[in-house]
Protein backbone atom coordinates (compact mmCIF):
# COMPACT_ATOMS: atom_id res chain seq x y z
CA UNK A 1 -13.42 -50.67 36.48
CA UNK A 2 -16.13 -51.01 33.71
CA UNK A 3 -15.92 -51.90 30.63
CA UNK A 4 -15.08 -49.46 28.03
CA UNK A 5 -18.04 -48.37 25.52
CA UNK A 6 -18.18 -49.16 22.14
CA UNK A 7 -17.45 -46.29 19.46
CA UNK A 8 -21.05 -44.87 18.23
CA UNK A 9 -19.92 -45.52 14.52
CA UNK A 10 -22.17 -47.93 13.31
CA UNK A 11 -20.18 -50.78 12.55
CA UNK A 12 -17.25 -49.56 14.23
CA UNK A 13 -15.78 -52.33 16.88
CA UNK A 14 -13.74 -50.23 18.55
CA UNK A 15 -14.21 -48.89 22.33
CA UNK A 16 -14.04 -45.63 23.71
CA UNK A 17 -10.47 -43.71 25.37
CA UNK A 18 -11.88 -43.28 29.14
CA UNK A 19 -10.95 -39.58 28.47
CA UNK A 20 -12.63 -39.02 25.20
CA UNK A 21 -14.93 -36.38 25.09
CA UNK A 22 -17.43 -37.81 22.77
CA UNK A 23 -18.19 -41.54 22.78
CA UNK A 24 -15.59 -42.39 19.76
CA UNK A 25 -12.82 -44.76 19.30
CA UNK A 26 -9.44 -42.74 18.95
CA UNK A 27 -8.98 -43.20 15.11
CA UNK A 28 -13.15 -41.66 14.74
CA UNK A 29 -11.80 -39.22 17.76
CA UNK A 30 -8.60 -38.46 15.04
CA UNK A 31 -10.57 -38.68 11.89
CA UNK A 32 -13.41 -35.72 13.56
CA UNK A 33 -10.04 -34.03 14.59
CA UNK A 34 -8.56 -33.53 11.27
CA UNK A 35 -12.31 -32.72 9.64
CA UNK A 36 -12.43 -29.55 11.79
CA UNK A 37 -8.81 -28.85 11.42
CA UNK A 38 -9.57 -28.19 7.82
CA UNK A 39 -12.64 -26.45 8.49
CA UNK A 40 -11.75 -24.25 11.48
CA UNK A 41 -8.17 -24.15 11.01
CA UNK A 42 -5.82 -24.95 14.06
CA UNK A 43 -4.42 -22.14 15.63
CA UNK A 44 -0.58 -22.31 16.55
CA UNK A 45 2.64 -21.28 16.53
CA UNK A 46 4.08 -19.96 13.25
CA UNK A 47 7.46 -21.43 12.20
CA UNK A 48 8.62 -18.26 12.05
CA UNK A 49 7.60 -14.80 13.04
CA UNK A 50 5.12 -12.90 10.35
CA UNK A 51 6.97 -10.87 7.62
CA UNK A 52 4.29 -7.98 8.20
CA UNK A 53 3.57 -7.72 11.98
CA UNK A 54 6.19 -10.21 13.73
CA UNK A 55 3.34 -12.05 15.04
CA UNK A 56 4.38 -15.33 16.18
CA UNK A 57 0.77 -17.00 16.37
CA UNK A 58 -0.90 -18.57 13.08
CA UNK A 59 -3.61 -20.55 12.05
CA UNK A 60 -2.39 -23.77 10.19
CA UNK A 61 -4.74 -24.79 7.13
CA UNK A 62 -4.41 -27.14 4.13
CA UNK A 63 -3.34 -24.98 2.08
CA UNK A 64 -1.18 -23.00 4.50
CA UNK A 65 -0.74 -20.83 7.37
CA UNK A 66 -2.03 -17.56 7.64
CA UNK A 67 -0.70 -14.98 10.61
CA UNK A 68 -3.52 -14.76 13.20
CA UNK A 69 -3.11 -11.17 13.50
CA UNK A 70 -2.79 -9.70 10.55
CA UNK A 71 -3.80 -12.89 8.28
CA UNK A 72 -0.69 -12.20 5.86
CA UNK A 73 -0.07 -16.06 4.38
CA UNK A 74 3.22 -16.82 5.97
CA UNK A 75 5.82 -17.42 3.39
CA UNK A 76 4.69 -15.33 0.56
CA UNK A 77 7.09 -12.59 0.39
CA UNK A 78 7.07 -9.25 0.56
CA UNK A 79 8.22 -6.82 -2.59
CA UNK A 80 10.74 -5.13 -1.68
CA UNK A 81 10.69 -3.25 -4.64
CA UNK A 82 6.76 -1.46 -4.04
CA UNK A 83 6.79 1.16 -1.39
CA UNK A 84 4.74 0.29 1.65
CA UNK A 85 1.16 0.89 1.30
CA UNK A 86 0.02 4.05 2.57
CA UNK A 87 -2.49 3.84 5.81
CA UNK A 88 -4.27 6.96 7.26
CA UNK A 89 -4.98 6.57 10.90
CA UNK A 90 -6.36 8.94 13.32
CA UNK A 91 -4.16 8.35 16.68
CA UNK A 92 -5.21 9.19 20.28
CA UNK A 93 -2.57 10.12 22.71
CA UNK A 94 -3.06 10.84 26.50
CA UNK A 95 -0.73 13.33 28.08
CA UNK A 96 -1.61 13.87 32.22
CA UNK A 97 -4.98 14.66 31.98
CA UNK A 98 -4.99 16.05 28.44
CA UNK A 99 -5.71 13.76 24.63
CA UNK A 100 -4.15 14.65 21.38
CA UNK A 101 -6.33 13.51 18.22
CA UNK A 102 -4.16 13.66 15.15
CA UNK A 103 -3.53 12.38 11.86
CA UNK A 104 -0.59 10.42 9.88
CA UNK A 105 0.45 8.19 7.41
CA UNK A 106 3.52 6.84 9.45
CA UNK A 107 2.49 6.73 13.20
CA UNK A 108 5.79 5.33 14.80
CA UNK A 109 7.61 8.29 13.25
CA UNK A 110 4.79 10.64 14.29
CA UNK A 111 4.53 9.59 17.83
CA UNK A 112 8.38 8.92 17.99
CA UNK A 113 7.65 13.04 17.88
CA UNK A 114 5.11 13.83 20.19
CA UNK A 115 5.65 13.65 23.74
CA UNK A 116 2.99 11.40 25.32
CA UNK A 117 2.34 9.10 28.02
CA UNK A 118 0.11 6.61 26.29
CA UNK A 119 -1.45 5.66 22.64
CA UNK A 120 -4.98 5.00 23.82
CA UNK A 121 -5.96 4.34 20.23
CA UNK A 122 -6.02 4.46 16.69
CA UNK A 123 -8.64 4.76 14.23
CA UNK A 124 -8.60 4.41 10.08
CA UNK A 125 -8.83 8.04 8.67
CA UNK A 126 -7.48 10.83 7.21
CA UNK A 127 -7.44 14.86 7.62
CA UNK A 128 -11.18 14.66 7.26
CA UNK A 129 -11.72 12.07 9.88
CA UNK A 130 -9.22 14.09 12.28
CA UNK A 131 -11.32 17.14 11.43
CA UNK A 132 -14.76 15.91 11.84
CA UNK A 133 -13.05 14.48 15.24
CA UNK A 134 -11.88 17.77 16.61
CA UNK A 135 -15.54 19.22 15.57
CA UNK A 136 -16.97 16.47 17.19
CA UNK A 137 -15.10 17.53 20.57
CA UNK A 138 -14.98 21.33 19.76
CA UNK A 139 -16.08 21.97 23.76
CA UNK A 140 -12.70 20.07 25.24
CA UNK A 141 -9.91 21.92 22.75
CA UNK A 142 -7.21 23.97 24.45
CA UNK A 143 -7.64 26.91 21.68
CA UNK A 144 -6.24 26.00 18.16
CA UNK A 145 -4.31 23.27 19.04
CA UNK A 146 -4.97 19.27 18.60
CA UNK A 147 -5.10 18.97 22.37
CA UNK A 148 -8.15 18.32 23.84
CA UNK A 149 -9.30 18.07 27.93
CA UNK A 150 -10.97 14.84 29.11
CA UNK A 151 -14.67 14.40 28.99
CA UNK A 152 -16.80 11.83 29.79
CA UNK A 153 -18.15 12.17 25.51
CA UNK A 154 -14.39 11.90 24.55
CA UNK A 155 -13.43 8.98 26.70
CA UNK A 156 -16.39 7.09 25.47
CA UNK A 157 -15.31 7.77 21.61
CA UNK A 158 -12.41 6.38 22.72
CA UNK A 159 -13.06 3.35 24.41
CA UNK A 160 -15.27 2.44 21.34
CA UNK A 161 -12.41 2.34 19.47
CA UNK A 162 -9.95 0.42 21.96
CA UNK A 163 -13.04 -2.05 22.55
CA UNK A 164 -11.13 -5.50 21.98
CA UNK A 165 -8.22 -4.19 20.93
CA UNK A 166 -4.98 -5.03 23.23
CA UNK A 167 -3.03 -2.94 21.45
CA UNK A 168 -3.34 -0.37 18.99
CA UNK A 169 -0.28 -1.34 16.87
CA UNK A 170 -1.72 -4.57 16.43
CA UNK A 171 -4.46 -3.28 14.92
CA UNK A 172 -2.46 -0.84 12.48
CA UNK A 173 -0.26 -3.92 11.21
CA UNK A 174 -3.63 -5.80 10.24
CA UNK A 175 -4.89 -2.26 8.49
CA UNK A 176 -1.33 -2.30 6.58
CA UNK A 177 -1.66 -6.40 5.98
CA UNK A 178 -4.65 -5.66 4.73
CA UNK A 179 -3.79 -2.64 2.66
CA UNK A 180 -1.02 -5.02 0.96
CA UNK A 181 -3.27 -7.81 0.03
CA UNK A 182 -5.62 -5.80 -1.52
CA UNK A 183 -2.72 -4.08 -3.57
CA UNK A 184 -1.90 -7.63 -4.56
């Protein structure tokens, strides 16, 4: 077996792990290690499950760990005493071959409602967003109602939306996170 490298610290003596992916000793492996652990953060599991979203998965900085999901700082509580912030989404449900585009401030009591087969997404908005929606897909309504037929324009819209999104709810506890920090 050959002899193991020397570290490419100037002035460093010691020799290279076989296994190391750069050609550092293990304390300059350790010390470039914790440098990008501060800058990138290190992404793990959270000691306990997010107060906001129930994530499990954080990234662990200095100064703390924030929820990867929804980024809420894991530990800070929550105020019991404010009422939860108030998000607008736009949902998109598909039932058979049919889509529903609505609107709510409290989708898992709104859907809870509807019958449906899936939530294929949701998207930040109001009555005016939900309007200019149904405009938008005028063609595909079944009469007055917030149905709509599949298209080919429709699924597109929503695919957009879904784009890197695993699931929807995911993406509505980061909106409501998010809607909480800013509150302060």
């Amino acid at each position: 077996m050959p002899p193991s490298p020397p570290c490419l610290v100037v002035g460093c003596v010691g020799v290279v792990e076989p296994d190391a992916p750069i050609a550092l000793c293990a304390w300059h492996l350790a010390v470039s290690s914790d440098w990008s652990a501060a800058r990138e953060g290190v992404t793990d599991v959270l000691p306990t499950p997010c107060l906001v979203c129930g994530s499990r998965l954080g990234v662990r900085w200095p100064s703390g760990w924030l929820c990867a999901v929804c980024e809420w700082r894991h530990g800070e509580p929550l105020d019991d005493e404010l009422p939860p912030p108030r998000v607008d989404v736009v949902y998109y449900l598909r039932f058979d071959d049919r889509v529903k585009i609505g609107t709510t401030a409290h989708p898992r009591r709104r859907l809870a409602a509807i019958w449906h087969d899936e939530l294929l997404a949701f998207e930040p908005g109001d009555r005016l967003v939900e309007r200019r929606r149904h405009a938008l897909f005028a063609d595909e309504r079944f009469g007055r109602t917030e149905w709509f037929r599949r298209s080919p324009a429709l699924d597109a819209h929503i695919a957009g939306l879904a784009a890197g999104v695993d699931d929807p709810w995911a993406r509505y506890a980061r909106w409501v996170s998010e809607a909480l920090a800013r509150r302060g």
